[in-house]
C-alpha atoms as a PDB file:
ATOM      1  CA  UNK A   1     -18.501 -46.396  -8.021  1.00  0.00           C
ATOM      2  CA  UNK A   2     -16.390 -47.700  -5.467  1.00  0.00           C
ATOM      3  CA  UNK A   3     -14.606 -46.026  -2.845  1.00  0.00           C
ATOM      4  CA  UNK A   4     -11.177 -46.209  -4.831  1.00  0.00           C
ATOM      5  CA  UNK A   5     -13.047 -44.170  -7.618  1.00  0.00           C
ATOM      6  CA  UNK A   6     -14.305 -42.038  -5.928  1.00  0.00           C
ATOM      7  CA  UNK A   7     -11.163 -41.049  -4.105  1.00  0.00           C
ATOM      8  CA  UNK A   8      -8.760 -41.007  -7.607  1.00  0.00           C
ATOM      9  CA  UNK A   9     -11.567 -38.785  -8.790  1.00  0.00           C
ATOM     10  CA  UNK A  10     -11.499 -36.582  -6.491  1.00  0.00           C
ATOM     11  CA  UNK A  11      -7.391 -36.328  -6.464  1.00  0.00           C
ATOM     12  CA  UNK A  12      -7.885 -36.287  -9.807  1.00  0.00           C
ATOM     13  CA  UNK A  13     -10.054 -32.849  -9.796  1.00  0.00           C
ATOM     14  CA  UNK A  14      -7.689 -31.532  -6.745  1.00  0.00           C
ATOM     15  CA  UNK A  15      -4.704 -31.457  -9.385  1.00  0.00           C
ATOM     16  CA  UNK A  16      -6.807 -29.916 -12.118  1.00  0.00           C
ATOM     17  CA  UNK A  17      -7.745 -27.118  -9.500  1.00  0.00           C
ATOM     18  CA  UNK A  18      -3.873 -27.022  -9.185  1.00  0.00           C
ATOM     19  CA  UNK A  19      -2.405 -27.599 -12.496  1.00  0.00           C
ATOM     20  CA  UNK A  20      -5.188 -24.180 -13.410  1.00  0.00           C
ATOM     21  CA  UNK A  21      -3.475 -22.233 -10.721  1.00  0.00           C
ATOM     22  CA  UNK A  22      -0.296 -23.361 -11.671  1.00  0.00           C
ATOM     23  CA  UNK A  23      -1.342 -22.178 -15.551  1.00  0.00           C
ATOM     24  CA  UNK A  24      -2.086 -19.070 -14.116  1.00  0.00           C
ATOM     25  CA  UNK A  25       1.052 -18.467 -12.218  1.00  0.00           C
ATOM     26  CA  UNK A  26       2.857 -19.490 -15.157  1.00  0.00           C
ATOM     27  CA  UNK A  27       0.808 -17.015 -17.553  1.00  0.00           C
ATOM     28  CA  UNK A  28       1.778 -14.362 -14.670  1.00  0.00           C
ATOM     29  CA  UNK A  29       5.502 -15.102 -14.363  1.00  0.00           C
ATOM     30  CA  UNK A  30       5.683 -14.863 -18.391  1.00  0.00           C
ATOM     31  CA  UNK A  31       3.638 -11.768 -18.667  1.00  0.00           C
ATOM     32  CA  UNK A  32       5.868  -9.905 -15.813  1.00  0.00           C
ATOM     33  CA  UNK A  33       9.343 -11.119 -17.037  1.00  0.00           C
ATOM     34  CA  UNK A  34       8.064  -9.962 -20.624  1.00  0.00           C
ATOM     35  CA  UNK A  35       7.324  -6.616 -18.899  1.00  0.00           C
ATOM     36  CA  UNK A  36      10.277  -6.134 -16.599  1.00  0.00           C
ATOM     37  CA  UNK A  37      12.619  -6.744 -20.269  1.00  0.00           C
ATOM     38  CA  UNK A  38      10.902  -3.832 -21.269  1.00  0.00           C
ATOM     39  CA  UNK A  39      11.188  -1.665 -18.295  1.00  0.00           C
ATOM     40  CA  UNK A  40       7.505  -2.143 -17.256  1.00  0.00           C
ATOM     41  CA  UNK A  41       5.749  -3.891 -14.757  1.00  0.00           C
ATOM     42  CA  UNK A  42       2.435  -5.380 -14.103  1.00  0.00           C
ATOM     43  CA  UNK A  43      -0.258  -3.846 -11.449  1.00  0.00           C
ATOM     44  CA  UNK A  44      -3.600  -4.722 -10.843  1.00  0.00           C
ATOM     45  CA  UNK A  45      -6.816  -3.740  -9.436  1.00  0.00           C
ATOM     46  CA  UNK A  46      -9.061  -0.747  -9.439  1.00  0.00           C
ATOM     47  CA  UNK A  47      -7.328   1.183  -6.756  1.00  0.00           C
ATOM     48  CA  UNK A  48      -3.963   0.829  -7.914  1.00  0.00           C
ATOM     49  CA  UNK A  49      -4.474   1.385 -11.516  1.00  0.00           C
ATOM     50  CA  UNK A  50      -6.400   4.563 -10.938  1.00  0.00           C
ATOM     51  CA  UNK A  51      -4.049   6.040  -8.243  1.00  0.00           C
ATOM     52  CA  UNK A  52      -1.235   5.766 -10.867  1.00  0.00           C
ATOM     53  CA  UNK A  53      -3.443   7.250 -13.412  1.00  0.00           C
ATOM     54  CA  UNK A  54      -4.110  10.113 -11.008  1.00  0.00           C
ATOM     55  CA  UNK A  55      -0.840  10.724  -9.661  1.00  0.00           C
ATOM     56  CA  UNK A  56       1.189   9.789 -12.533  1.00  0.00           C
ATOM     57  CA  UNK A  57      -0.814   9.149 -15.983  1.00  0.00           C
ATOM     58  CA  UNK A  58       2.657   9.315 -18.428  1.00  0.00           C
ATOM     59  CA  UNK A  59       3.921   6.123 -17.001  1.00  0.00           C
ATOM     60  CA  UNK A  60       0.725   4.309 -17.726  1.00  0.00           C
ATOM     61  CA  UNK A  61       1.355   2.460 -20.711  1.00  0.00           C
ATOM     62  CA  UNK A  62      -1.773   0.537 -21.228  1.00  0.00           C
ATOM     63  CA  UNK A  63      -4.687  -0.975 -19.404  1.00  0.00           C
ATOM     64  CA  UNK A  64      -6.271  -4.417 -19.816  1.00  0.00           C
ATOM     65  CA  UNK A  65      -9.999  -4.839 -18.870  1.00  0.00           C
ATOM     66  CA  UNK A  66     -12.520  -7.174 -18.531  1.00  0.00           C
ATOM     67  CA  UNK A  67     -14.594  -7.564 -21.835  1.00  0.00           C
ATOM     68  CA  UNK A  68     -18.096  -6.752 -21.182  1.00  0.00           C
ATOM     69  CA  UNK A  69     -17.831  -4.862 -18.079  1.00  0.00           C
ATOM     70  CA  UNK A  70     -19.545  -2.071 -18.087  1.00  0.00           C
ATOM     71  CA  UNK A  71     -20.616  -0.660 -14.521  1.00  0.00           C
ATOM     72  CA  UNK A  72     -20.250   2.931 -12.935  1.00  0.00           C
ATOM     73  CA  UNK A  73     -16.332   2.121 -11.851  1.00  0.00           C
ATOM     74  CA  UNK A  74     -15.268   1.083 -15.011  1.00  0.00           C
ATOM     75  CA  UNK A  75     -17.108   3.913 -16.835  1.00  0.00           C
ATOM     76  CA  UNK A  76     -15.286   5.964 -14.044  1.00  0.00           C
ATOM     77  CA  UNK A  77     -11.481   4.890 -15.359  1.00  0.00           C
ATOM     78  CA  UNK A  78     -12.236   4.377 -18.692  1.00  0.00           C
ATOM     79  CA  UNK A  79     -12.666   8.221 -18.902  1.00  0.00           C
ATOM     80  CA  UNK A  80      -9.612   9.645 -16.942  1.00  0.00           C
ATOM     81  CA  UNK A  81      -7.477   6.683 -19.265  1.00  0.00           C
ATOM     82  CA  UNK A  82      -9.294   8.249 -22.424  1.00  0.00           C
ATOM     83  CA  UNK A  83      -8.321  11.831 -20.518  1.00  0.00           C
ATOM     84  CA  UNK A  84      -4.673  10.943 -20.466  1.00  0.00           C
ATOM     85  CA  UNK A  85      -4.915   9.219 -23.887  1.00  0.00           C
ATOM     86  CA  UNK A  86      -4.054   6.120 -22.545  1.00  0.00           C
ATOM     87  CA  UNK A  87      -4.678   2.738 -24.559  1.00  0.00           C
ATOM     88  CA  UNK A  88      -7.185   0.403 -23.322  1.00  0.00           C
ATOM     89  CA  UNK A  89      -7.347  -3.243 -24.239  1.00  0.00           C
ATOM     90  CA  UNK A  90     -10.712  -5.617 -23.943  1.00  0.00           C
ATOM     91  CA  UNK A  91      -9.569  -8.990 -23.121  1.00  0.00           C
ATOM     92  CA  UNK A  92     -11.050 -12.442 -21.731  1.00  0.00           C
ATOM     93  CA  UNK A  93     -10.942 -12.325 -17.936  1.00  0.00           C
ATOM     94  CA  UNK A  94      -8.890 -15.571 -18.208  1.00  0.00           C
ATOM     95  CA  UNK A  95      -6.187 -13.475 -19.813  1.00  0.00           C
ATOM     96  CA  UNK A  96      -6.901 -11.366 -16.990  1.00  0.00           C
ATOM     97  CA  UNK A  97      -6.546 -13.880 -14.552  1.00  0.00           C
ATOM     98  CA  UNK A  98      -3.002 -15.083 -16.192  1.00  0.00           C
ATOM     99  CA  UNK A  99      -1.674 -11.597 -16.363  1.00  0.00           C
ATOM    100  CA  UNK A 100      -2.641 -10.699 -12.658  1.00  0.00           C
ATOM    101  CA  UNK A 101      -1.324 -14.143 -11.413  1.00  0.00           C
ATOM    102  CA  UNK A 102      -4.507 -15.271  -9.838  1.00  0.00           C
ATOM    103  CA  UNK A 103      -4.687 -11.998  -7.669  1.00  0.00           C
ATOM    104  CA  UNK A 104      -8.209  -9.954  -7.227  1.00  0.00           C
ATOM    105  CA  UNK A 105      -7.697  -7.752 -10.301  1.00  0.00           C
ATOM    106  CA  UNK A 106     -11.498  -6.635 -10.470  1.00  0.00           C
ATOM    107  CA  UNK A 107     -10.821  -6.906 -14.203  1.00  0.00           C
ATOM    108  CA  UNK A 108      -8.431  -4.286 -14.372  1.00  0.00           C
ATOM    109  CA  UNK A 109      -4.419  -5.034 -15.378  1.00  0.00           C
ATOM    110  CA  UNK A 110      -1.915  -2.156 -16.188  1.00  0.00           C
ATOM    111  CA  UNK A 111       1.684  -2.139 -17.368  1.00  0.00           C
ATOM    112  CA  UNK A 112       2.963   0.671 -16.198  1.00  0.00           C
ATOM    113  CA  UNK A 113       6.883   1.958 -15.926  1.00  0.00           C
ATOM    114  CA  UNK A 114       8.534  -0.319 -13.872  1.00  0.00           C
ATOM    115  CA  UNK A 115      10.500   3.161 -12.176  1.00  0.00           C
ATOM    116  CA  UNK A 116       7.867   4.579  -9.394  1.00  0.00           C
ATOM    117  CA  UNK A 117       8.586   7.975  -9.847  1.00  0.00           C
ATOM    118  CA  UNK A 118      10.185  10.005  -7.109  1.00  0.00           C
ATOM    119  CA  UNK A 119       7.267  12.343  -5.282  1.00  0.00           C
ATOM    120  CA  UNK A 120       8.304  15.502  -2.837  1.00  0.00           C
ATOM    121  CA  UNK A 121       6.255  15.933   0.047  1.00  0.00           C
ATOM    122  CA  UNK A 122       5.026  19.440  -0.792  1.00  0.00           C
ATOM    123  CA  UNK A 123       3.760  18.391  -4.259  1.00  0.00           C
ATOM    124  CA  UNK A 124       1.365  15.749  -1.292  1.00  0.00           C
ATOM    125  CA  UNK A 125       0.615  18.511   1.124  1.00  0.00           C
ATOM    126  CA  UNK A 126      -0.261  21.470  -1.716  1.00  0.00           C
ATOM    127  CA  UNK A 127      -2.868  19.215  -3.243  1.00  0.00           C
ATOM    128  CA  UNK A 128      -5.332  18.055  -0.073  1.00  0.00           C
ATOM    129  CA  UNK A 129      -8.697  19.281   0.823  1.00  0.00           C
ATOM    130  CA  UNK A 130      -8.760  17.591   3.832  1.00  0.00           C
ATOM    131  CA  UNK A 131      -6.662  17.534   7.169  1.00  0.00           C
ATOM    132  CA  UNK A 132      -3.169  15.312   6.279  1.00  0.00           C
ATOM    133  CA  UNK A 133      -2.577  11.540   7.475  1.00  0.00           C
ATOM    134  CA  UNK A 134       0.881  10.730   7.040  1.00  0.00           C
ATOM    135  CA  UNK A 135       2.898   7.043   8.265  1.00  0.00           C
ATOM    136  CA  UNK A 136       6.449   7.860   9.264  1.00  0.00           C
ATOM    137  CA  UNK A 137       8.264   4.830   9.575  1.00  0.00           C
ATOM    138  CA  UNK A 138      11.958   5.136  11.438  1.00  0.00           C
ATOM    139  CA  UNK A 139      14.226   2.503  11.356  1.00  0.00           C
ATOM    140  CA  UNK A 140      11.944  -0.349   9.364  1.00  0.00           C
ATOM    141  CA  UNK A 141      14.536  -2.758   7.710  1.00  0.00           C
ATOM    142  CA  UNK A 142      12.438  -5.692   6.753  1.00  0.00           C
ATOM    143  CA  UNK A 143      11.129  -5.599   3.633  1.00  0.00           C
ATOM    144  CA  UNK A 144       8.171  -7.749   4.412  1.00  0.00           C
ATOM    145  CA  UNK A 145       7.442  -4.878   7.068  1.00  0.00           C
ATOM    146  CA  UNK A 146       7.398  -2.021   5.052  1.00  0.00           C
ATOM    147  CA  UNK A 147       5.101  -3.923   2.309  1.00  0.00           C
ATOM    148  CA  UNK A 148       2.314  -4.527   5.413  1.00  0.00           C
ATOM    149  CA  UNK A 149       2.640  -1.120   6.175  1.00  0.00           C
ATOM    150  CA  UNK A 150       2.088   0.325   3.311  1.00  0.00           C
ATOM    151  CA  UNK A 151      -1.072  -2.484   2.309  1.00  0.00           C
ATOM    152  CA  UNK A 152      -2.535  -1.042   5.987  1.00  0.00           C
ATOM    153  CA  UNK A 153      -1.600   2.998   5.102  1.00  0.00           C
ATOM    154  CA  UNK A 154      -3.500   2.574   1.588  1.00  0.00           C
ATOM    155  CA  UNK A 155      -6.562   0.617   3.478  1.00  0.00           C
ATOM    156  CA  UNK A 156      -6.417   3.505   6.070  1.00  0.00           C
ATOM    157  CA  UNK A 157      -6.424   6.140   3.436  1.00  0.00           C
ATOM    158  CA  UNK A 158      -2.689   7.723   4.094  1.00  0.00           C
ATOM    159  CA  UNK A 159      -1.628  10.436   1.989  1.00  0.00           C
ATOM    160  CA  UNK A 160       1.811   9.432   2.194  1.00  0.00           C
ATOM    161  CA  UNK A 161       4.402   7.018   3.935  1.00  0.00           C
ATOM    162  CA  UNK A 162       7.747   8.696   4.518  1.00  0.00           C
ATOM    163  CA  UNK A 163      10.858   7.197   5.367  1.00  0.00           C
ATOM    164  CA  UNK A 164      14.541   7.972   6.161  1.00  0.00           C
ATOM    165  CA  UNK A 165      17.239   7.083   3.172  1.00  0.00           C
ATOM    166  CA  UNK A 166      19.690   5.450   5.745  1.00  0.00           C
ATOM    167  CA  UNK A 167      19.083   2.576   7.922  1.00  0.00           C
ATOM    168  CA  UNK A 168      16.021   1.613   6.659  1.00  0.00           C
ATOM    169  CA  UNK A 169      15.060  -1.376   3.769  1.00  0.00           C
ATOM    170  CA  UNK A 170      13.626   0.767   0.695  1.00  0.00           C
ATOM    171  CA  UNK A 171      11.273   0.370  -1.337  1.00  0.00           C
ATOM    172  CA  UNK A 172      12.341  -3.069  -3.167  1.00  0.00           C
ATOM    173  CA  UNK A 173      10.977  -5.836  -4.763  1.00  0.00           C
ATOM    174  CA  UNK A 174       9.878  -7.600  -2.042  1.00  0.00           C
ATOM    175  CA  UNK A 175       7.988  -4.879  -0.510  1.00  0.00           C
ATOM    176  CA  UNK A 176       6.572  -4.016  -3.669  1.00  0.00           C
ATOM    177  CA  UNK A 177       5.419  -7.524  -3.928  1.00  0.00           C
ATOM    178  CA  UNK A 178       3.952  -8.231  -0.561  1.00  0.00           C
ATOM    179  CA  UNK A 179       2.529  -4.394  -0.393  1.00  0.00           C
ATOM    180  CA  UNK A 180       0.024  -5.902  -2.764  1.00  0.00           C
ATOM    181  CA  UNK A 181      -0.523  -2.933  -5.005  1.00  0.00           C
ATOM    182  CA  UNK A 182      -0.211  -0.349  -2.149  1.00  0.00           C
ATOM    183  CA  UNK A 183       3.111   1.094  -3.436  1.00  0.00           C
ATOM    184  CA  UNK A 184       0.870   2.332  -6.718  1.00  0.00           C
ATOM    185  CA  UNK A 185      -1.821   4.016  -4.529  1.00  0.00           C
ATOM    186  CA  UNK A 186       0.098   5.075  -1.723  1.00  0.00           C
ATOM    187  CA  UNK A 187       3.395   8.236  -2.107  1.00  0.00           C
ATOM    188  CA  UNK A 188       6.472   6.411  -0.829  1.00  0.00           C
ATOM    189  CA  UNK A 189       8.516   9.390   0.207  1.00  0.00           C
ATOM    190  CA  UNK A 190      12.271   9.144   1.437  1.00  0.00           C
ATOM    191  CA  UNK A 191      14.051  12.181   2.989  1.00  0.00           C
ATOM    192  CA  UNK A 192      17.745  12.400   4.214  1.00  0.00           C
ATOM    193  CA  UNK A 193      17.128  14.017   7.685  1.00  0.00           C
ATOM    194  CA  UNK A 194      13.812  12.730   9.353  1.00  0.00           C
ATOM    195  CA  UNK A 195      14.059  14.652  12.195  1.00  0.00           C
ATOM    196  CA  UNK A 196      14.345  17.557  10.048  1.00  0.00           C
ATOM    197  CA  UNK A 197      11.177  16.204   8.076  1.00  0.00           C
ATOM    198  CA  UNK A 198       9.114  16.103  11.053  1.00  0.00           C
ATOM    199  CA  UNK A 199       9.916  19.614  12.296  1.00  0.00           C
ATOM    200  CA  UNK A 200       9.030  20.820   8.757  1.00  0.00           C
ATOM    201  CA  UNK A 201       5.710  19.247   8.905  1.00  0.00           C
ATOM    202  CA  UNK A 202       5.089  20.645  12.359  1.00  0.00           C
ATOM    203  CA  UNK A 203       5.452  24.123  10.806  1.00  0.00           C
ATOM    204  CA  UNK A 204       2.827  23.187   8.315  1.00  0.00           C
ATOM    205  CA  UNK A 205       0.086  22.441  11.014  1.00  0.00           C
ATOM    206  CA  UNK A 206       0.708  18.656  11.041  1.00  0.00           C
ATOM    207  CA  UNK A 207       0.870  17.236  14.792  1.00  0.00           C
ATOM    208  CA  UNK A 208       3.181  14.061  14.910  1.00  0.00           C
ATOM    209  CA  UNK A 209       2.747  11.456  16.774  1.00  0.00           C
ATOM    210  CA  UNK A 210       5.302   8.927  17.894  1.00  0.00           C
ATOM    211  CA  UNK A 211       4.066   5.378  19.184  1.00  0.00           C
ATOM    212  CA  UNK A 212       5.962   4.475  22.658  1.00  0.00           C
ATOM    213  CA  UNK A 213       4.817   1.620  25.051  1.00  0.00           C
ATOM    214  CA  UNK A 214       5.993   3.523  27.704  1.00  0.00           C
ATOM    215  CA  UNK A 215       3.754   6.974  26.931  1.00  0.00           C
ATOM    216  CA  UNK A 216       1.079   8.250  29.637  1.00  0.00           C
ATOM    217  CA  UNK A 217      -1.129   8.504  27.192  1.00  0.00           C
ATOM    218  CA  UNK A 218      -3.049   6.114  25.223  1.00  0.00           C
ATOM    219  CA  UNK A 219      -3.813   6.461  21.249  1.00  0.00           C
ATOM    220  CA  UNK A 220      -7.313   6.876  22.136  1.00  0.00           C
ATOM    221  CA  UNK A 221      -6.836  10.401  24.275  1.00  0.00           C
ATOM    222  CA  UNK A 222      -5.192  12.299  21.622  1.00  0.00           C
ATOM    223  CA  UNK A 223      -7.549  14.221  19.069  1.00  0.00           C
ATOM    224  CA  UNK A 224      -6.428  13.484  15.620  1.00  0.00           C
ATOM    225  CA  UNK A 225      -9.363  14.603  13.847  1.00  0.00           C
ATOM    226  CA  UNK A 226      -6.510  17.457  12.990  1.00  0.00           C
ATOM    227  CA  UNK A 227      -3.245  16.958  10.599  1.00  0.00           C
ATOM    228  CA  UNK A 228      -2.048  14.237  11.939  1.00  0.00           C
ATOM    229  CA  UNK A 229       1.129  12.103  11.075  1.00  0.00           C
ATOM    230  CA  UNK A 230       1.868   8.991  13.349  1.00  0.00           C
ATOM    231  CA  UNK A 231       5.422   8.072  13.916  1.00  0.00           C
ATOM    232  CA  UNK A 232       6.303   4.536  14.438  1.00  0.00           C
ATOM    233  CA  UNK A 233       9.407   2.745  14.783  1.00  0.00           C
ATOM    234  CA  UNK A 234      11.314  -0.977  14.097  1.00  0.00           C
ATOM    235  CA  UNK A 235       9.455  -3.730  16.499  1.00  0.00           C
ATOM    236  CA  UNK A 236      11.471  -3.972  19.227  1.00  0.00           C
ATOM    237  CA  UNK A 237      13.832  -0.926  19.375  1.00  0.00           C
ATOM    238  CA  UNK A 238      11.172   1.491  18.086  1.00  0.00           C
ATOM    239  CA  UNK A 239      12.077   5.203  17.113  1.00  0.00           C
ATOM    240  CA  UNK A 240      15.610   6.932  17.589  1.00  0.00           C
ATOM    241  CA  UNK A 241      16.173   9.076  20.687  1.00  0.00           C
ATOM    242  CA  UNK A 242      16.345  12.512  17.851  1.00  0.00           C
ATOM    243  CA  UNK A 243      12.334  11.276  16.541  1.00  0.00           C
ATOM    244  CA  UNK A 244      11.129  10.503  19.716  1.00  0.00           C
ATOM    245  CA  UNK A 245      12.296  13.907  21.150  1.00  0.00           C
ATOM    246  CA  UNK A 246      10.772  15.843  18.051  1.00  0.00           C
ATOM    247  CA  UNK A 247       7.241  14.553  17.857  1.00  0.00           C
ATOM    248  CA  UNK A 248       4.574  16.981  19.478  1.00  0.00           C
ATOM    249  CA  UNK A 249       3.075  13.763  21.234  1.00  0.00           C
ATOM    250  CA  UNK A 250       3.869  10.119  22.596  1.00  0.00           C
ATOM    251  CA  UNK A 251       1.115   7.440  22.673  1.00  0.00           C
ATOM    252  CA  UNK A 252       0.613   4.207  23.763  1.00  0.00           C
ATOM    253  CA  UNK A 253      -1.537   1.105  22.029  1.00  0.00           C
ATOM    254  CA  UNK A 254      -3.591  -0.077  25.212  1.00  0.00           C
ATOM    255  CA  UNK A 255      -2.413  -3.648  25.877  1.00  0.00           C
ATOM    256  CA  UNK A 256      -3.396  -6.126  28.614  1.00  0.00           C
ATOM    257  CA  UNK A 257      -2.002  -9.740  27.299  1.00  0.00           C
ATOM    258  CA  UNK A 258       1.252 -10.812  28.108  1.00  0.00           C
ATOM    259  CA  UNK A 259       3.474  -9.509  25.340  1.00  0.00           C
ATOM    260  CA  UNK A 260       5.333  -6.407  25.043  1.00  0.00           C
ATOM    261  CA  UNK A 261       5.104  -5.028  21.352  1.00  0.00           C
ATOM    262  CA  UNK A 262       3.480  -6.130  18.529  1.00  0.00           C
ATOM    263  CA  UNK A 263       4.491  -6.175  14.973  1.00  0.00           C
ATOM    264  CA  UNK A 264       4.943  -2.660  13.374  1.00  0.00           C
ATOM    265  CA  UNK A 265       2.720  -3.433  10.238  1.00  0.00           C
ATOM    266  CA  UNK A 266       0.060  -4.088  12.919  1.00  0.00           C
ATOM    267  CA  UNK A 267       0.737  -1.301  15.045  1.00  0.00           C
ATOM    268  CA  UNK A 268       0.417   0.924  12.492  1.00  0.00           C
ATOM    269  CA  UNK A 269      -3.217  -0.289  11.474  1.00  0.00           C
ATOM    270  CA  UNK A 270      -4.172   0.268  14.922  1.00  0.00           C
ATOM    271  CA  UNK A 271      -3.233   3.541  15.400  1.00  0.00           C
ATOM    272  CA  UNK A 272      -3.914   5.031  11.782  1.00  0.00           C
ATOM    273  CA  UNK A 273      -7.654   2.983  12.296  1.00  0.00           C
ATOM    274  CA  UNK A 274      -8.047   5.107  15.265  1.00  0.00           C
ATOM    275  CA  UNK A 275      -7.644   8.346  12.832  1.00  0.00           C
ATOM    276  CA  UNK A 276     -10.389   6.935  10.810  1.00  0.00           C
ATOM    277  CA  UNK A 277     -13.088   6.185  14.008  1.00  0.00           C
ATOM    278  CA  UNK A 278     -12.173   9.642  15.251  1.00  0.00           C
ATOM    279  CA  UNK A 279     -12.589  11.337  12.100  1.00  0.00           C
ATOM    280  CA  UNK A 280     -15.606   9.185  11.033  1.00  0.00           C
ATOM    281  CA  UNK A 281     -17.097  10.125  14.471  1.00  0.00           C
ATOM    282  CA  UNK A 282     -16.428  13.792  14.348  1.00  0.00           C
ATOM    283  CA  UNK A 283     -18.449  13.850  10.697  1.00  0.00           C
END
């Protein structure tokens, strides 16, 4: 074959690898818009699906697995969906594959009420057995933000992201979207007076934590194997004069490069990673 073949067959295969993806996306956008008519949506994945099973099985419609899986983790959700009486569908992982849109579904799809149910802080706090890792986030008006934030509080294992009603994005579509399944698995709590909030959690035992650049001390010199929640505000202008003043602490992110902040979705995974290592270390 000559080098003209060769190349039109590879272009060729490079737009079936496409046109499959496309299929997929297409599948997806059908399945979702089908969903969203009937005041449902579409989530995916073993954490997220089992979080909303957990936290709130009556909104779980229906789950769509992978035919022929059968390992520890699927035995695992299979009985807490049987537990809450929840239907459970076998289905080709290509279906799978259409449904999630291509994501990493770990042959596991949900429709589930499209509402995310409102949860209080208490009904959080009453229910741990370990010491609480909250986000606060004050001031975060890009959606694209608050969807990173809450991707890096579920990887970080956050019991709950809080937030202030009033000059701040919401949880909307598009944080929803890019949060990649985090705002299933992760509380999304929104409260009318933050400073008020934080106060409240101090009298429960919960130290709080606001990120400054210009604190003394650095993340690393504060113990957080206790209660912890970190406070961290919009790149840039960072947290309000009445949060700053009301957190127990102020730390910094040790930085020597050039620039002066970094982005708050990455902020916030390096200070709620330094939980983790100092809770990991104190095991």
């Amino acid at each position: 074959m000559d080098k003209k073949g060769i190349h039109n067959k590879r272009h060729a295969g490079g737009r079936g690898g496409r046109d499959r993806a496309d299929e997929r996306m297409s599948q997806h956008d059908d399945a979702a818009e089908r969903s969203e008519r009937s005041g449902l949506r579409l989530i995916h994945g073993f954490h997220a699906v089992t979080a909303r099973l957990r936290r709130d099985p009556d909104s779980v419609k229906e789950i769509s697995i992978a035919q022929g899986r059968d390992d520890a983790r699927m035995r695992n959700l299979l009985l807490l969906a049987k537990t809450h009486n929840v239907r459970v569908l076998h289905l080709e992982s290509a279906r799978l594959d259409g449904m999630a849109g291509g994501g990493r579904h770990q042959g596991v799809v949900a429709r589930v009420e499209a509402q995310i149910r409102e949860v209080k802080l208490d009904d959080v706090l009453d229910t741990l057995d370990e010491p609480a890792l909250l986000l606060v986030l004050d001031g975060i008006t890009d959606p694209h933000n608050l969807g990173a934030c809450l991707r890096v509080a579920d990887a970080a294992g956050v019991h709950a992201v809080i937030a202030p009603k009033d000059r701040a994005c919401g949880l909307n579509a598009t944080a929803i979207k890019v949060a990649s399944g985090a705002a299933e698995s992760v509380p999304y709590i929104t409260v009318t007076n933050l400073a008020r909030c934080l106060r409240e959690l101090q009298e429960r035992g919960v130290w709080v934590i606001g990120a400054a650049g210009e604190a003394t001390k650095s993340i690393h010199e504060i113990d957080q194997a206790v209660s912890v929640a970190w406070v961290l505000g919009a790149e840039g202008d960072g947290m309000r004069r009445l949060t700053r003043e009301t957190c127990d602490d102020l730390a910094r992110i040790p930085m020597v490069g050039t620039v002066e902040s970094l982005n708050v979705s990455v902020a916030t995974g390096i200070c709620l990673f330094e939980v983790r290592r100092q809770r990991d270390a104190a095991v």
